[in-house]
N, C-alpha and C. Protein backbone atom coordinates (compact mmCIF):
# COMPACT_ATOMS: atom_id res chain seq x y z
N UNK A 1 -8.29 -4.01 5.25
CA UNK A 1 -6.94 -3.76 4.80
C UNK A 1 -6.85 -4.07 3.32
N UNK A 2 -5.84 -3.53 2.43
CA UNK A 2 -6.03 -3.74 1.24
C UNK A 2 -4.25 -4.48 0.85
N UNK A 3 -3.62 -5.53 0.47
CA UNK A 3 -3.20 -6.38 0.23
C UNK A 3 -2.71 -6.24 -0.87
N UNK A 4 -1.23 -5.81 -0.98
CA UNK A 4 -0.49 -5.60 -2.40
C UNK A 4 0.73 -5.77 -2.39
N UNK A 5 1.28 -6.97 -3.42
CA UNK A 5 3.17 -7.03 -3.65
C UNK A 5 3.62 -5.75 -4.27
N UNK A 6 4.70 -6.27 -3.36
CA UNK A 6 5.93 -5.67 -3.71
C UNK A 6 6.64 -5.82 -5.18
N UNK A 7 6.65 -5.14 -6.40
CA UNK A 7 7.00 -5.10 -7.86
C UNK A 7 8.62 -5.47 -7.93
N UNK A 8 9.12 -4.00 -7.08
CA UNK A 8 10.39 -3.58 -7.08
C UNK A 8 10.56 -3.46 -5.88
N UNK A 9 11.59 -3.01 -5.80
CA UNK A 9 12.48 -2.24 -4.84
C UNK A 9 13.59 -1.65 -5.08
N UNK A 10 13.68 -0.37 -5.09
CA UNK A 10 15.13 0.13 -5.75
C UNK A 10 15.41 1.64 -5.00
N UNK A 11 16.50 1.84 -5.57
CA UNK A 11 16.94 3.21 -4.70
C UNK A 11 17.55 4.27 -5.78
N UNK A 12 16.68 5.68 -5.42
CA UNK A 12 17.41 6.49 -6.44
C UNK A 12 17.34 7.74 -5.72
N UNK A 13 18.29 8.31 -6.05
CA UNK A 13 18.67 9.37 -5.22
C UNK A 13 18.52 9.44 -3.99
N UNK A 14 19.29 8.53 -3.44
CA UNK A 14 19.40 8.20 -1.67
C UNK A 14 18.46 8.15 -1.26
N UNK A 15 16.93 7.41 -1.83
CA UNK A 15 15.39 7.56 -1.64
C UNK A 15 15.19 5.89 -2.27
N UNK A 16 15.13 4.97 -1.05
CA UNK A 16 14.85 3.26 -1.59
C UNK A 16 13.13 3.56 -1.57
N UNK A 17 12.76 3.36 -3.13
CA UNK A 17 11.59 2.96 -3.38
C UNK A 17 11.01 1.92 -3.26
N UNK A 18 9.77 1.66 -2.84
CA UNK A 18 8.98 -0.07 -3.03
C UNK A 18 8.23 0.30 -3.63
N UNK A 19 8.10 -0.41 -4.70
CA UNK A 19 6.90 -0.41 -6.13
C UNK A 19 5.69 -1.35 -5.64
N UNK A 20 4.68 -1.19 -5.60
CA UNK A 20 3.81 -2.02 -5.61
C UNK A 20 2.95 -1.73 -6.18
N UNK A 21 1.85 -3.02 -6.18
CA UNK A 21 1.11 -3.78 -7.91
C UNK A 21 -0.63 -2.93 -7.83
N UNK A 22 -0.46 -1.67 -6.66
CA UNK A 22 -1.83 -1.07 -6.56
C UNK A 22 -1.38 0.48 -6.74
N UNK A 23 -2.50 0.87 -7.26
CA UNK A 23 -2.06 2.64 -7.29
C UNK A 23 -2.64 3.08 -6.21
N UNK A 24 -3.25 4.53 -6.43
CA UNK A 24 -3.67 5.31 -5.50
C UNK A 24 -5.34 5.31 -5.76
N UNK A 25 -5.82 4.67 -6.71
CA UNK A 25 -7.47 4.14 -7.27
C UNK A 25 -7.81 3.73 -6.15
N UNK A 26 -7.10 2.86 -5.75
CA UNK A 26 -7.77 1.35 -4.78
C UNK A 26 -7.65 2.01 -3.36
N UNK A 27 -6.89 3.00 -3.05
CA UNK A 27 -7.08 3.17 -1.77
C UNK A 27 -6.30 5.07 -1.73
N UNK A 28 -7.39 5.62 -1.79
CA UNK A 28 -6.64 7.03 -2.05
C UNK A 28 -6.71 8.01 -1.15
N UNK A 29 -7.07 7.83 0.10
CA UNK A 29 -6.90 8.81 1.30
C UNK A 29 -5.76 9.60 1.18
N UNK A 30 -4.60 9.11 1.46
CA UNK A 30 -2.98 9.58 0.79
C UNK A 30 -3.68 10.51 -0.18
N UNK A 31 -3.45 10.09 -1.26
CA UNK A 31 -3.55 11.02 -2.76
C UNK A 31 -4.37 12.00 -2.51
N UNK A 32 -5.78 11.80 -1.97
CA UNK A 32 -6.89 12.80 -1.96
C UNK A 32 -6.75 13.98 -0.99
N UNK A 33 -6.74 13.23 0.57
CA UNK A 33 -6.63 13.81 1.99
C UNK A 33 -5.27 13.87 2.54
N UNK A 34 -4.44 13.79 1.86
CA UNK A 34 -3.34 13.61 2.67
C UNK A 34 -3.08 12.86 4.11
N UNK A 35 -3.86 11.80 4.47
CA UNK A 35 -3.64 11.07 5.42
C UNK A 35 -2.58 9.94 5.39
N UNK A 36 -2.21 10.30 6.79
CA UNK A 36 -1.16 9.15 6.65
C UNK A 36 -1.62 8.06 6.75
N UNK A 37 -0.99 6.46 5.93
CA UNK A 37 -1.39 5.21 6.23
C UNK A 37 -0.60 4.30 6.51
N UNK A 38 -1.11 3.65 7.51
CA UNK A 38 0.00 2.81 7.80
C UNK A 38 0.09 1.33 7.17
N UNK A 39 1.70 1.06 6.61
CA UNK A 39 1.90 0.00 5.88
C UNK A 39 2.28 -0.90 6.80
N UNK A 40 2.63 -2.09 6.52
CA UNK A 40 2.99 -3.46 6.99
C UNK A 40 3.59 -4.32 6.51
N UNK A 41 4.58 -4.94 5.84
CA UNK A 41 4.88 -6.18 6.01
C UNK A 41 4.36 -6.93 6.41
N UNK A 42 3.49 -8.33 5.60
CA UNK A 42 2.68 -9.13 6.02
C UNK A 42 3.65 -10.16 6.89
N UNK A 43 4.62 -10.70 6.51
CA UNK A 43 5.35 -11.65 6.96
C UNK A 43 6.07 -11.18 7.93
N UNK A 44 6.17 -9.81 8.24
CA UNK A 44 7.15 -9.28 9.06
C UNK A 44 6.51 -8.12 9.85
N UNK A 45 5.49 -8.45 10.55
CA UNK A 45 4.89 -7.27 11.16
C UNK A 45 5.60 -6.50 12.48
N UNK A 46 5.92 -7.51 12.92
CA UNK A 46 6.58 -7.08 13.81
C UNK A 46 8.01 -6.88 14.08
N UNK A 47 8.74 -6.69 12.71
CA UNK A 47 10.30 -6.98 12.76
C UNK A 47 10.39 -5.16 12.84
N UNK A 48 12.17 -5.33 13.14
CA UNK A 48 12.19 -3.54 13.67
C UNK A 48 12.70 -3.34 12.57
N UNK A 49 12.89 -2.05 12.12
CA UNK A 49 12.58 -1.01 10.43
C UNK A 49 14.36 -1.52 10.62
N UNK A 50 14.60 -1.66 9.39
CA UNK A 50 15.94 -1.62 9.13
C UNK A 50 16.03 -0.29 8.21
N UNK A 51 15.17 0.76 7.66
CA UNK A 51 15.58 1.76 7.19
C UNK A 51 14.51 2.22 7.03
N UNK A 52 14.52 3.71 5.85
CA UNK A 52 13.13 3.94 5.57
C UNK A 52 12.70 3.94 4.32
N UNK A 53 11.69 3.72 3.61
CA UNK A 53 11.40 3.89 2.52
C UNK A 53 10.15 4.60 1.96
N UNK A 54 10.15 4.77 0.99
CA UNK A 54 8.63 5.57 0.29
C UNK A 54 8.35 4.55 -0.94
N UNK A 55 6.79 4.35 -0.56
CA UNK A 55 6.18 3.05 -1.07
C UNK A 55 5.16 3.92 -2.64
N UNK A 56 5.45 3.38 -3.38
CA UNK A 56 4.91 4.03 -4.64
C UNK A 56 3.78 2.99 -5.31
N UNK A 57 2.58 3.83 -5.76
CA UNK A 57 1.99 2.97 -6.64
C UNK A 57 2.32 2.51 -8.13
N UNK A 58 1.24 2.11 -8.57
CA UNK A 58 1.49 1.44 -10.01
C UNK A 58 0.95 2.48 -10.90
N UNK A 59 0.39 3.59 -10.66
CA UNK A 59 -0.07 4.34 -11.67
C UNK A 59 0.92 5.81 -11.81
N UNK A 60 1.12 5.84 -13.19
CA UNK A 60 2.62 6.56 -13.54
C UNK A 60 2.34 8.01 -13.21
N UNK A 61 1.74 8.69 -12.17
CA UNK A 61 2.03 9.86 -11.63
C UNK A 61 2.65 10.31 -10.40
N UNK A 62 3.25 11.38 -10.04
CA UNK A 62 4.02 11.44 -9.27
C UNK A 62 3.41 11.56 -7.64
N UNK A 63 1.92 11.88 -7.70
CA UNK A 63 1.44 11.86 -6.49
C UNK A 63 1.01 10.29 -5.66
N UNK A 64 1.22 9.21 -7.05
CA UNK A 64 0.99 7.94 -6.46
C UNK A 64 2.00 7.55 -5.17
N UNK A 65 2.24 7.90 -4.09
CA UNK A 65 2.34 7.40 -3.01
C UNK A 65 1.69 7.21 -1.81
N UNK A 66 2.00 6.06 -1.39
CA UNK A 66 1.30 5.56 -0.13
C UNK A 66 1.72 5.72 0.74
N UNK A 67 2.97 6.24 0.95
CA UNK A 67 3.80 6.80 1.96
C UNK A 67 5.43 7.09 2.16
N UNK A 68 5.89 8.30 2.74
CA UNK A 68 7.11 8.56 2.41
C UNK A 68 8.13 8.60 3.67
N UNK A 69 9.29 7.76 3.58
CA UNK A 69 10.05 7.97 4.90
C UNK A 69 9.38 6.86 5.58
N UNK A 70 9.19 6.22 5.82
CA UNK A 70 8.33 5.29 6.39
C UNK A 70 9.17 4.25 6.96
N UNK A 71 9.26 4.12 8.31
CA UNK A 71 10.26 2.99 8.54
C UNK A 71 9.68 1.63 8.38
N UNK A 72 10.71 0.97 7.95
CA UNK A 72 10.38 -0.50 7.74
C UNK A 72 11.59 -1.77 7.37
N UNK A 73 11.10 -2.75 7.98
CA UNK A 73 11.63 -4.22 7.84
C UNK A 73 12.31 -4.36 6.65
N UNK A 74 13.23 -4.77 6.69
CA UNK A 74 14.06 -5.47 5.08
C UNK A 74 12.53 -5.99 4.07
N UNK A 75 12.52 -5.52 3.00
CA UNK A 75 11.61 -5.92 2.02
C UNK A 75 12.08 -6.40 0.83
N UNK A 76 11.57 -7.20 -0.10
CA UNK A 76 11.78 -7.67 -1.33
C UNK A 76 10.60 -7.86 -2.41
N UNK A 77 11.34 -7.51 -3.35
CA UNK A 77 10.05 -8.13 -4.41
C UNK A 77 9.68 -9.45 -4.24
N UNK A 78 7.99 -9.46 -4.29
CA UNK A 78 7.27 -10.64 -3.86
C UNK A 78 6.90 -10.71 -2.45
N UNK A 79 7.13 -9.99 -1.68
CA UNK A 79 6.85 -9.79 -0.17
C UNK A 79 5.11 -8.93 -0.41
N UNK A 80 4.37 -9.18 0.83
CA UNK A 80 3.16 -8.62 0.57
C UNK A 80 3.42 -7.98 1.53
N UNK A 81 2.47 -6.39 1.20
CA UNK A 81 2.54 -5.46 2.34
C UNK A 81 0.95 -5.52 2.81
N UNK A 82 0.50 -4.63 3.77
CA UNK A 82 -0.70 -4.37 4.15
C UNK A 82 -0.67 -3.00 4.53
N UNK A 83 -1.61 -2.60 3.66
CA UNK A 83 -2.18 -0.93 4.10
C UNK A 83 -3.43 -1.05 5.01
N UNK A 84 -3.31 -1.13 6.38
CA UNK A 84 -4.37 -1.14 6.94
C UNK A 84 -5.12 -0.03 7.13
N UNK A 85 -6.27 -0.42 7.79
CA UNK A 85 -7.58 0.54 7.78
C UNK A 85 -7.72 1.23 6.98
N UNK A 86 -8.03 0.58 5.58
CA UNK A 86 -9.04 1.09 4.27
C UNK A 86 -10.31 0.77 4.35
N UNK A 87 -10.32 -0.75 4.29
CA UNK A 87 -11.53 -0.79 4.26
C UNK A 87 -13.00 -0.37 3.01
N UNK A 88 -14.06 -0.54 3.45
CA UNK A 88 -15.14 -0.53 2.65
C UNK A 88 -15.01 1.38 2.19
N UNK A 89 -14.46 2.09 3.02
CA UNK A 89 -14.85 3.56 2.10
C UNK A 89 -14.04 3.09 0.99
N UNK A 90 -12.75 2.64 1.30
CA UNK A 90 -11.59 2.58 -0.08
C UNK A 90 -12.65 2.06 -1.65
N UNK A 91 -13.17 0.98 -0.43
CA UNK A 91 -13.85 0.20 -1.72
C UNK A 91 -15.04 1.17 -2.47
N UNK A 92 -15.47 2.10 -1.77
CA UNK A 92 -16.79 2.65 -2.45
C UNK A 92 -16.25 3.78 -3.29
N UNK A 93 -14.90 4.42 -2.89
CA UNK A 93 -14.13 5.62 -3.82
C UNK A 93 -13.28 5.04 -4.89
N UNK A 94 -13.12 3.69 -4.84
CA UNK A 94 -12.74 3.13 -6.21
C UNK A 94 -12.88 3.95 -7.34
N UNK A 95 -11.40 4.00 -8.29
CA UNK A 95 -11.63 4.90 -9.37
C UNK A 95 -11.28 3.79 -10.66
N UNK A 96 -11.63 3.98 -11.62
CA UNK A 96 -10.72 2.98 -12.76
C UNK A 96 -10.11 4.14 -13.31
N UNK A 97 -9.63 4.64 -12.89
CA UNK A 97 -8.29 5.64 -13.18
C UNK A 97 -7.44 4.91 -14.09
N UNK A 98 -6.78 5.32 -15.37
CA UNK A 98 -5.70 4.09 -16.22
C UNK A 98 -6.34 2.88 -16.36
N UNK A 99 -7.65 2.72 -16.38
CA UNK A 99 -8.20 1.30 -16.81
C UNK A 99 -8.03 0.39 -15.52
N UNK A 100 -7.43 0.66 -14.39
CA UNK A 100 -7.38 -0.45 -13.49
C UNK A 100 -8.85 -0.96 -12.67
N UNK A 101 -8.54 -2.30 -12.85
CA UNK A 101 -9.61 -2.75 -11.99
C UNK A 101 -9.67 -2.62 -10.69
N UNK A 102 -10.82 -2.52 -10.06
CA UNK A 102 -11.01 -2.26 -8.40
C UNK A 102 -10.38 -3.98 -7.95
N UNK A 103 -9.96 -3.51 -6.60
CA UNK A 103 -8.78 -4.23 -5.80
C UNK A 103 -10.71 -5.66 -5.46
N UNK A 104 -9.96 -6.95 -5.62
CA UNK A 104 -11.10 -7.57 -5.05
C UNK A 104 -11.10 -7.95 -3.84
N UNK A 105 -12.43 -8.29 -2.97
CA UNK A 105 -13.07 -8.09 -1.70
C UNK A 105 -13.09 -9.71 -1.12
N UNK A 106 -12.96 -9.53 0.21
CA UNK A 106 -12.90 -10.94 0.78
C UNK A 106 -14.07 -10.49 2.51
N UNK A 107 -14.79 -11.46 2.50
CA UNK A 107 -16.14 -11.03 3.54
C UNK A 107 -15.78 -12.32 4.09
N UNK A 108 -15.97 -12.41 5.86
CA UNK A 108 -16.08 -13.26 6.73
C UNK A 108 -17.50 -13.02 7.68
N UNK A 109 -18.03 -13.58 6.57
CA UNK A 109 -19.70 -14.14 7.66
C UNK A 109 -19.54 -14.63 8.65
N UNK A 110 -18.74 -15.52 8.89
CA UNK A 110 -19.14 -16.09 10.39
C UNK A 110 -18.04 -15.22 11.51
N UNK A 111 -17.38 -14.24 11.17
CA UNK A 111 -16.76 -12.86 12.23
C UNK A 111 -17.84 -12.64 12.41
N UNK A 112 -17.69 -12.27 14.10
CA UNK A 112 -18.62 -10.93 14.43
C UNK A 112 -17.48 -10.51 15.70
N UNK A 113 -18.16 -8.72 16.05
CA UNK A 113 -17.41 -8.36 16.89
C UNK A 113 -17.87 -8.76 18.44
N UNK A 114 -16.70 -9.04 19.21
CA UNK A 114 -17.03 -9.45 20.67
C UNK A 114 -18.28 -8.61 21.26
């Protein structure tokens, strides 16, 4: 999963945006393939959508989204979301697109699967 705050949050033209602190570099299925991904609320995974929103990256083009209409939990700036199942491809299609650095990696050696 790849792990990114919430910047903003704002609403324009009857469309509440969430800004967050990753573009479409770090994890670009969306941008590339058009796949849908599913976001999260870390603190609130399981709370029911109080509306919907479209979650935008940090890099100033208009295709940077991670997803649109998307129901979800009351959010705020400083709340962490989770884009799950990225994973290691995300990590190997890393772009430094706008100079950004690739998102950094966290490994659990002592996981294994059942």
């Amino acid at each position: 999963m790849l792990l990114t705050e919430i910047v903003t949050v704002e609403e324009r033209d009857g469309v509440t945006f969430v800004g967050v602190d990753t573009g479409w570099n770090q994890a670009c299925e969306r941008f590339v393939y058009g796949d849908p991904l599913t976001i999260v609320p870390v603190a609130a995974a399981d709370a029911p959508p109080a509306g919907v929103v479209t979650v935008a990256g940090h890099i100033n083009e208009g295709d940077d989204l991670f997803g649109e209409d998307l129901p979800m939990p009351a959010v705020a700036e400083g709340d962490v979301l989770a884009i799950l199942n990225v994973g290691s491809y995300n990590a190997s299609m890393w772009s430094e697109h706008c100079l950004r650095p690739p998102a950094g990696s966290v490994a659990f050696a002592d996981r294994t699967d059942p």
